[in-house]
N, C-alpha and C. Protein backbone atom coordinates (compact mmCIF):
# COMPACT_ATOMS: atom_id res chain seq x y z
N UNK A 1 -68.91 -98.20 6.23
CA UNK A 1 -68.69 -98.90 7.46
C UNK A 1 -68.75 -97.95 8.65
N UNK A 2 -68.34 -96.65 8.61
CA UNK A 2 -68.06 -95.34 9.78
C UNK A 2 -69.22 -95.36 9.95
N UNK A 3 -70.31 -95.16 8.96
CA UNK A 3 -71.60 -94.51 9.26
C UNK A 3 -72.89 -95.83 10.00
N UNK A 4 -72.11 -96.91 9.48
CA UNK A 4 -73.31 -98.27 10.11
C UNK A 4 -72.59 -98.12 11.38
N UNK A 5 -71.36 -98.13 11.58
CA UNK A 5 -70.53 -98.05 13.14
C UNK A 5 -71.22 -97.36 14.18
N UNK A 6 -71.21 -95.52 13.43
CA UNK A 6 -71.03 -94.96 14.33
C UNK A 6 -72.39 -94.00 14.44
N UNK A 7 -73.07 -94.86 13.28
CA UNK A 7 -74.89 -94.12 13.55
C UNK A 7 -75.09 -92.62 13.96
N UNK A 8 -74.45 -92.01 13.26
CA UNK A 8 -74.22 -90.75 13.59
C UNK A 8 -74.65 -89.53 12.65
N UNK A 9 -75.49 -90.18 11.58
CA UNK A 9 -75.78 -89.26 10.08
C UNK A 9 -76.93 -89.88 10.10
N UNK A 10 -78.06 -88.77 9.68
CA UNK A 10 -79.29 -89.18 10.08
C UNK A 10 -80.12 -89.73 8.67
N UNK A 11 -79.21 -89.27 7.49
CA UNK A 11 -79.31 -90.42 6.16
C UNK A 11 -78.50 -91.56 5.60
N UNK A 12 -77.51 -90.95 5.75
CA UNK A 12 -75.73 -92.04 5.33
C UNK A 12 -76.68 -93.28 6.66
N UNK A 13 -76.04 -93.12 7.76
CA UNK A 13 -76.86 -94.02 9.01
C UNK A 13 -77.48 -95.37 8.71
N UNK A 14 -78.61 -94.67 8.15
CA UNK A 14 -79.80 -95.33 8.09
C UNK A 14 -79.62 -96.55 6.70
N UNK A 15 -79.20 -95.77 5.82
CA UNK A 15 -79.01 -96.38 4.74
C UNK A 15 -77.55 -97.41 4.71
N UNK A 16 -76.76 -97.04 5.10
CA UNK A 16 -75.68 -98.10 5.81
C UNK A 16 -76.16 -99.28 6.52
N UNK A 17 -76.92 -99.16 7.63
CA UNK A 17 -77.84 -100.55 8.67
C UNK A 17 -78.33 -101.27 7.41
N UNK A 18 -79.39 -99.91 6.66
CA UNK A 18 -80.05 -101.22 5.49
C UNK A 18 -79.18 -102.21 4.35
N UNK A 19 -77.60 -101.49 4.03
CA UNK A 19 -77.54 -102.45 3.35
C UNK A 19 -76.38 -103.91 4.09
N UNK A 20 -75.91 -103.38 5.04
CA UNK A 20 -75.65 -104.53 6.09
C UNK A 20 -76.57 -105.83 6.81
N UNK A 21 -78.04 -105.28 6.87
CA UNK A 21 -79.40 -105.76 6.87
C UNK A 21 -79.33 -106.74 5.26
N UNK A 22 -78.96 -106.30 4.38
CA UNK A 22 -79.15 -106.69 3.00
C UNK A 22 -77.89 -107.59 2.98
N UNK A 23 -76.67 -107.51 3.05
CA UNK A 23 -75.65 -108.32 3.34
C UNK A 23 -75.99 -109.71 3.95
N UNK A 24 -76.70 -109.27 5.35
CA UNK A 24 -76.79 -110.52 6.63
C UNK A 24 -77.64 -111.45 5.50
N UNK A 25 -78.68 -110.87 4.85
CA UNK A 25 -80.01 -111.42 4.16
C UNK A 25 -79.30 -112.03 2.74
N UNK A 26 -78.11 -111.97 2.28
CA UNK A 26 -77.55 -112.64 1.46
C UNK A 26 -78.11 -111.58 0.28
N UNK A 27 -78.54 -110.43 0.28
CA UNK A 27 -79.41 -110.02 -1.08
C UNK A 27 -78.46 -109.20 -1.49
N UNK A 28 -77.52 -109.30 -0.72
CA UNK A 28 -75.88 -108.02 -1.51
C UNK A 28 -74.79 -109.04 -1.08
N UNK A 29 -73.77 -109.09 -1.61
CA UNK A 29 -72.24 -109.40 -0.98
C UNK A 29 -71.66 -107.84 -0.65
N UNK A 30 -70.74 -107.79 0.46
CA UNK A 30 -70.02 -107.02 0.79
C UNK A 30 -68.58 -107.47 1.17
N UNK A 31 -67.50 -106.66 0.49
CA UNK A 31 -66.37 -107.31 0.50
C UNK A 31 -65.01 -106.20 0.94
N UNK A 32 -64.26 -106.18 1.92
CA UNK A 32 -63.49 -105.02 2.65
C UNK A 32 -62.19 -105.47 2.31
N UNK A 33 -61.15 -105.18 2.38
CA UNK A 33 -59.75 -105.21 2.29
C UNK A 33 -59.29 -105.10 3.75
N UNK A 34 -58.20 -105.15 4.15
CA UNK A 34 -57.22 -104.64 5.14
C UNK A 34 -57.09 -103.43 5.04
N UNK A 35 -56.82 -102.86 4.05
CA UNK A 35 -56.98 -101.40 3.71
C UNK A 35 -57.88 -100.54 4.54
N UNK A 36 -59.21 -100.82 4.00
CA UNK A 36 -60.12 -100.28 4.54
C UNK A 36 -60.66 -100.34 6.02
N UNK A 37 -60.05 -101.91 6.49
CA UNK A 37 -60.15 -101.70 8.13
C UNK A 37 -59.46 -100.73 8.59
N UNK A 38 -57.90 -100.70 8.18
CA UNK A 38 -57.11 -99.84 8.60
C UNK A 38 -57.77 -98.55 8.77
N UNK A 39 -58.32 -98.02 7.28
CA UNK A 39 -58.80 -96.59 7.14
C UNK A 39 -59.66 -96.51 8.57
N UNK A 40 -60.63 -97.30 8.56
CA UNK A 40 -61.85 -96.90 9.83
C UNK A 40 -61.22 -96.93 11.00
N UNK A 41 -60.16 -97.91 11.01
CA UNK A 41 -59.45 -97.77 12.56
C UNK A 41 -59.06 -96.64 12.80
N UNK A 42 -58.20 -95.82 12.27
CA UNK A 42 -57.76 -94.81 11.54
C UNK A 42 -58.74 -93.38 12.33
N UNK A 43 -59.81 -93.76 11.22
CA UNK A 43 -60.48 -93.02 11.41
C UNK A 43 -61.31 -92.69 13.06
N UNK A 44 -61.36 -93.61 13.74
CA UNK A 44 -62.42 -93.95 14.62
C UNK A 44 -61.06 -93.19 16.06
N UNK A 45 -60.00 -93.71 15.95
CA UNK A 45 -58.81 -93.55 16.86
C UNK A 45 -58.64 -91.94 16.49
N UNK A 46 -58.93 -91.78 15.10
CA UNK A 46 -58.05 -90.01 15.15
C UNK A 46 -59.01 -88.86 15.21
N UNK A 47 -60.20 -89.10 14.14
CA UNK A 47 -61.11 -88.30 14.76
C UNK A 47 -62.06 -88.49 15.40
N UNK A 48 -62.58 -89.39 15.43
CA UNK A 48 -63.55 -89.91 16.89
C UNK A 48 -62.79 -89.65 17.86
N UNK A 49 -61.31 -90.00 18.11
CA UNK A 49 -61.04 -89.83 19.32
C UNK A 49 -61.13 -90.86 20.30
N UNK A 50 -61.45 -92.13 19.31
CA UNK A 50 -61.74 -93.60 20.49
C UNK A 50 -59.95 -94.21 20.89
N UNK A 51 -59.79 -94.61 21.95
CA UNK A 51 -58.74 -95.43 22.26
C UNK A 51 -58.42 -96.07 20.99
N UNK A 52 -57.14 -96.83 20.47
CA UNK A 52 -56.83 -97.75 20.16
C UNK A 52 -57.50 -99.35 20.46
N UNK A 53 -57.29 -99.43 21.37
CA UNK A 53 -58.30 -100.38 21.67
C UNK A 53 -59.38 -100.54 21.51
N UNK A 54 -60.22 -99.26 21.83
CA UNK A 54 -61.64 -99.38 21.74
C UNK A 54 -61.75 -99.35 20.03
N UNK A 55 -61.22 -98.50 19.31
CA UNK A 55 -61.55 -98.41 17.80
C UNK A 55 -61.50 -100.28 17.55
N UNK A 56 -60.58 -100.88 17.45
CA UNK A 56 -60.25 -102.05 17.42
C UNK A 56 -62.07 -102.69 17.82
N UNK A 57 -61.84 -102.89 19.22
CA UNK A 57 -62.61 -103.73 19.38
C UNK A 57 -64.27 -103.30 18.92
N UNK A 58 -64.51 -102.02 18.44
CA UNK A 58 -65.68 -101.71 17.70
C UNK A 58 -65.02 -102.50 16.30
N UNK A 59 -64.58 -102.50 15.85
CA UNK A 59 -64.39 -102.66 14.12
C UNK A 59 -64.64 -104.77 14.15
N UNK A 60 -64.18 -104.93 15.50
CA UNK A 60 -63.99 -106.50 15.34
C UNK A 60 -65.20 -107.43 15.41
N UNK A 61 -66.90 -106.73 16.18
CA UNK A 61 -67.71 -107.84 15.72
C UNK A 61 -67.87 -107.42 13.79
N UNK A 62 -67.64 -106.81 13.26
CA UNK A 62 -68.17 -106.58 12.01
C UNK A 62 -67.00 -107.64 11.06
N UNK A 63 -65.59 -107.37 11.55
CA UNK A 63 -65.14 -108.47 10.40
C UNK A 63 -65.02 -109.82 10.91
N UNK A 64 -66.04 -110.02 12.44
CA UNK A 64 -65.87 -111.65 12.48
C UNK A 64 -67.52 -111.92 11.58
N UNK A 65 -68.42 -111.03 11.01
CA UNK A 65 -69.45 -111.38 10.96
C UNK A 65 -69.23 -111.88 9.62
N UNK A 66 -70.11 -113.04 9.06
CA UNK A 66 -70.45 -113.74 8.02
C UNK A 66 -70.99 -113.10 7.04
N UNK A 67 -71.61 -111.59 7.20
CA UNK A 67 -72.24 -111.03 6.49
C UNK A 67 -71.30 -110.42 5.37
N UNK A 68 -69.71 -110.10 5.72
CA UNK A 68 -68.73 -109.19 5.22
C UNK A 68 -67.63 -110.45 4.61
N UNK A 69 -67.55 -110.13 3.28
CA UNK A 69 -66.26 -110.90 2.64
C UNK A 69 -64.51 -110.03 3.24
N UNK A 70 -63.94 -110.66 3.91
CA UNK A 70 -62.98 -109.76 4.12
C UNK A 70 -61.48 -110.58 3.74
N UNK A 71 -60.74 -109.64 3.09
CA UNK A 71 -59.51 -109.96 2.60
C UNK A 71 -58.74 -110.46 3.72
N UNK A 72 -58.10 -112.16 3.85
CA UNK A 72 -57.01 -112.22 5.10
C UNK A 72 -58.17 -111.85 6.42
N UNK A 73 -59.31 -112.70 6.29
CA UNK A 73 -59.96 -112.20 7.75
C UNK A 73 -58.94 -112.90 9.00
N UNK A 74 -58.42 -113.62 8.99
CA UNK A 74 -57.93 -114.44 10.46
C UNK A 74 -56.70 -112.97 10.41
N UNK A 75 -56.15 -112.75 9.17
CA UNK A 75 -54.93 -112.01 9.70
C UNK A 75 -55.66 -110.79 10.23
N UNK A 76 -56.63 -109.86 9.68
CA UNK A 76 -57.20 -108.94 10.19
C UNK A 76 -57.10 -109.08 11.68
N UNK A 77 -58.55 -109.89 12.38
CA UNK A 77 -58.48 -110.08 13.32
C UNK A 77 -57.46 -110.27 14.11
N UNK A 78 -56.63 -111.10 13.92
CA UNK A 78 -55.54 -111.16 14.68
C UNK A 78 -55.02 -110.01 15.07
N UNK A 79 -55.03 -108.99 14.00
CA UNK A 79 -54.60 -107.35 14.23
C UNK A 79 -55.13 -106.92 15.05
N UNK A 80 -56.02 -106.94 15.17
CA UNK A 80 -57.09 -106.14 15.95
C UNK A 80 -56.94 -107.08 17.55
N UNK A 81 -57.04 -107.86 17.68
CA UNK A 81 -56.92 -108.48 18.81
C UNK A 81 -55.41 -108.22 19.61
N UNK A 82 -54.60 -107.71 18.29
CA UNK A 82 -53.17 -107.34 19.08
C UNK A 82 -53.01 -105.94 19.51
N UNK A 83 -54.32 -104.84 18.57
CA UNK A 83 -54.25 -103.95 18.83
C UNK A 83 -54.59 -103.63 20.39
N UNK A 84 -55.72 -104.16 20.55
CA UNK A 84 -57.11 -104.57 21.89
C UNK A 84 -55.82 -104.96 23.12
N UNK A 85 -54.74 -105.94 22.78
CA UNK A 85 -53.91 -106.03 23.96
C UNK A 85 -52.67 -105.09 24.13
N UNK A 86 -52.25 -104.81 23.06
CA UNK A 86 -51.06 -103.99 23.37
C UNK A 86 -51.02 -102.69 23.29
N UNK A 87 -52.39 -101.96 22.56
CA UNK A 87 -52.22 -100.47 22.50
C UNK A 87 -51.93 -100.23 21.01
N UNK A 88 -50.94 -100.73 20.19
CA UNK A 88 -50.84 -100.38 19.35
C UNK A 88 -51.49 -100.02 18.10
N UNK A 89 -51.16 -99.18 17.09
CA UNK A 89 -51.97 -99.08 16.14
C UNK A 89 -52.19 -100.18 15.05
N UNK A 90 -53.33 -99.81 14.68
CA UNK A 90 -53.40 -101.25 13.80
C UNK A 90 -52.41 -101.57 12.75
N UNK A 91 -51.67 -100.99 12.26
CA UNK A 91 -50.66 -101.15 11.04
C UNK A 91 -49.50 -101.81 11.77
N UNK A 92 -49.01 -101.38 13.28
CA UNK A 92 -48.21 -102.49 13.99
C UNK A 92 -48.79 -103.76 14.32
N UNK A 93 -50.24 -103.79 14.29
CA UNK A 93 -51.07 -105.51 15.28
C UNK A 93 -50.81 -105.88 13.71
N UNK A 94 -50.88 -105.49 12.38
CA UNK A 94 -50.99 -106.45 11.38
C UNK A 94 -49.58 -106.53 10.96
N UNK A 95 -48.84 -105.88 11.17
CA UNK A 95 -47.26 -106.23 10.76
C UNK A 95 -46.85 -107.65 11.40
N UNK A 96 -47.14 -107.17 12.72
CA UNK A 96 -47.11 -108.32 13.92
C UNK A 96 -47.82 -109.68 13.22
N UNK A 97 -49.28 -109.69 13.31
CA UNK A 97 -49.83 -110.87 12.76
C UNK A 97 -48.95 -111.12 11.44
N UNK A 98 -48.68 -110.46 10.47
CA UNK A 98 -48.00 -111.66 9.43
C UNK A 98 -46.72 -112.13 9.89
N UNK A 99 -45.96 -111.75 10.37
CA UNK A 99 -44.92 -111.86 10.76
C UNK A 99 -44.70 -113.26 11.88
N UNK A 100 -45.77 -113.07 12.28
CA UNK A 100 -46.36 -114.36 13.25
C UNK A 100 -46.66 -115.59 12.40
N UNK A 101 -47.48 -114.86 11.31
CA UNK A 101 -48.21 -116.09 10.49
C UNK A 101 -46.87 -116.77 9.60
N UNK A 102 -46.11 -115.69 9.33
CA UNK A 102 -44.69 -116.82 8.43
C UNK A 102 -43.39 -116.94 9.58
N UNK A 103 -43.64 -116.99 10.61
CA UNK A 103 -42.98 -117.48 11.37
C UNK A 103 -41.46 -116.46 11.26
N UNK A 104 -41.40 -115.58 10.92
CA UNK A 104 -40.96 -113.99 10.83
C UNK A 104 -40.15 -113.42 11.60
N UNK A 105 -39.00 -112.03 11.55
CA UNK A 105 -39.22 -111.12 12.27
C UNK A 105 -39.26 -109.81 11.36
N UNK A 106 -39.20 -108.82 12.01
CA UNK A 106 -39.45 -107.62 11.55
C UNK A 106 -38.21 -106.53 11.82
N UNK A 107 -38.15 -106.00 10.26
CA UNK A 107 -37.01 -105.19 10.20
C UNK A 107 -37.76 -103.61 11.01
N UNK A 108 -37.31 -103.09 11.48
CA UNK A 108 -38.16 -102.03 12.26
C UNK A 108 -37.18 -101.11 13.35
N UNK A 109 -37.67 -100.00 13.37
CA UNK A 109 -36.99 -99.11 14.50
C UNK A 109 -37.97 -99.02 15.44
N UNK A 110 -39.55 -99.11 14.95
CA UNK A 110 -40.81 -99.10 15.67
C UNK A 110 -40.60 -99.97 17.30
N UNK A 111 -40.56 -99.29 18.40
CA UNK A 111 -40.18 -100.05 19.63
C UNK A 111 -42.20 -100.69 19.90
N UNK A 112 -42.61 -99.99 19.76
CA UNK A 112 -44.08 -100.96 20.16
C UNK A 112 -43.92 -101.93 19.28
N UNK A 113 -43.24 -102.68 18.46
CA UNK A 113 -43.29 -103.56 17.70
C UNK A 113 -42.83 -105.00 18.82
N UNK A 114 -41.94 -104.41 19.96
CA UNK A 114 -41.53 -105.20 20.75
C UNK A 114 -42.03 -105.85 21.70
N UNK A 115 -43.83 -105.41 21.89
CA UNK A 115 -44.63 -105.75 22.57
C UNK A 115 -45.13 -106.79 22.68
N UNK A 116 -44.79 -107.42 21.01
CA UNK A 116 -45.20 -108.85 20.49
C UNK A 116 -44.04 -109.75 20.72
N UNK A 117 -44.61 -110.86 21.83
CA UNK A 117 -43.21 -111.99 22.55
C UNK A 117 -43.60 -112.72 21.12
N UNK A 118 -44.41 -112.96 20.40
CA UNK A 118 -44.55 -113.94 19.40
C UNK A 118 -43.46 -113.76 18.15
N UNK A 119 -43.01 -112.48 17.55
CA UNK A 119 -41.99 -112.16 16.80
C UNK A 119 -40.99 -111.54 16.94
N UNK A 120 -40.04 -111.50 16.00
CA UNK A 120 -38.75 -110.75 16.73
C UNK A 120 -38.66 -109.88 15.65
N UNK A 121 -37.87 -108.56 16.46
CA UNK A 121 -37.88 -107.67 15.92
C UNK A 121 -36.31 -107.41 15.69
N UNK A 122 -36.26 -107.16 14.49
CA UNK A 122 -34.64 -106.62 14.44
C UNK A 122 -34.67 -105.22 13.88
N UNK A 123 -33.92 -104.69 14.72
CA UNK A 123 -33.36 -102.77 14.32
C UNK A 123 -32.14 -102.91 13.36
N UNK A 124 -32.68 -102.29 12.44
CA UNK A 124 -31.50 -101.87 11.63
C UNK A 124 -30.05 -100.94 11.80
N UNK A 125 -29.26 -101.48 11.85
CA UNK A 125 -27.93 -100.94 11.69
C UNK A 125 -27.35 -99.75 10.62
C-alpha cells in the first residue's frame, strides 16, 4: 500500500499500481485489516513526516475504493475522518469511532480523546 501511495521505488512502485490496476479489474481481490491502515498511517505520519491529517486523508480515497476488501470499512473511515478533524492519531480516531458506534465511553487518561463531543471519556481513578 506505502509503495502504490507513495510512488517512490522505481520497482516495488510500479508493480504495486499494477496490482491495484488488477484489483480495480476484479482479476485479484485485495483485502486490509485496521491493522494495516494503522501501520501505513503510522508509517506515512512518522517517517514520511506527513501531518496527521494529511497521512489520513492520503490513506482515505484507497479504503473508500471498491477495489480493496477492508475489515470494518465504515469504522476505518470514520477514523480517519476523525483523524483529518481533530489531529489525532489514528489509534485515538478509531477508539473514538467504536466507541461512537456502541454508543460508549472510553476508559482513558489520553486527553485528545476529549476532542470527540460524540463520546465520553472517563479517567481512571
Amino acid at each position: 500500500m506505502l509503495r502504490f501511495l507513495r510512488n517512490d521505488d522505481p520497482s516495488q512502485s510500479p508493480a504495486a499500481a499494477r496490482l491495484f490496476e488488477n484489483a480495480k479489474a476484479k482479476k485479484v481481490r485485495l483485502s486490509i485489516s485496521a491493522v494495516t491502515v494503522a501501520e501505513a498511517f503510522y508509517v506515512l505520519a512518522r517517517v514520511y513526516r506527513h501531518t496527521k491529517p494529511d497521512a489520513a486523508a492520503k490513506l482515505r480515497p484507497l479504503i473508500q475504493s471498491d477495489a480493496i476488501d477492508v475489515d470494518d470499512r465504515s469504522r476505518v473511515l470514520d477514523a480517519l475522518e476523525r483523524v483529518i478533524r481533530a489531529n489525532v492519531d489514528f489509534g485515538d480516531g478509531y477508539l473514538a469511532a467504536t466507541a461512537a458506534e456502541d454508543s460508549g465511553s472510553i476508559a482513558s487518561f489520553d486527553v485528545d480523546l476529549k476532542r470527540f463531543n460524540d463520546v465520553r471519556t472517563v479517567v481512571p481513578e
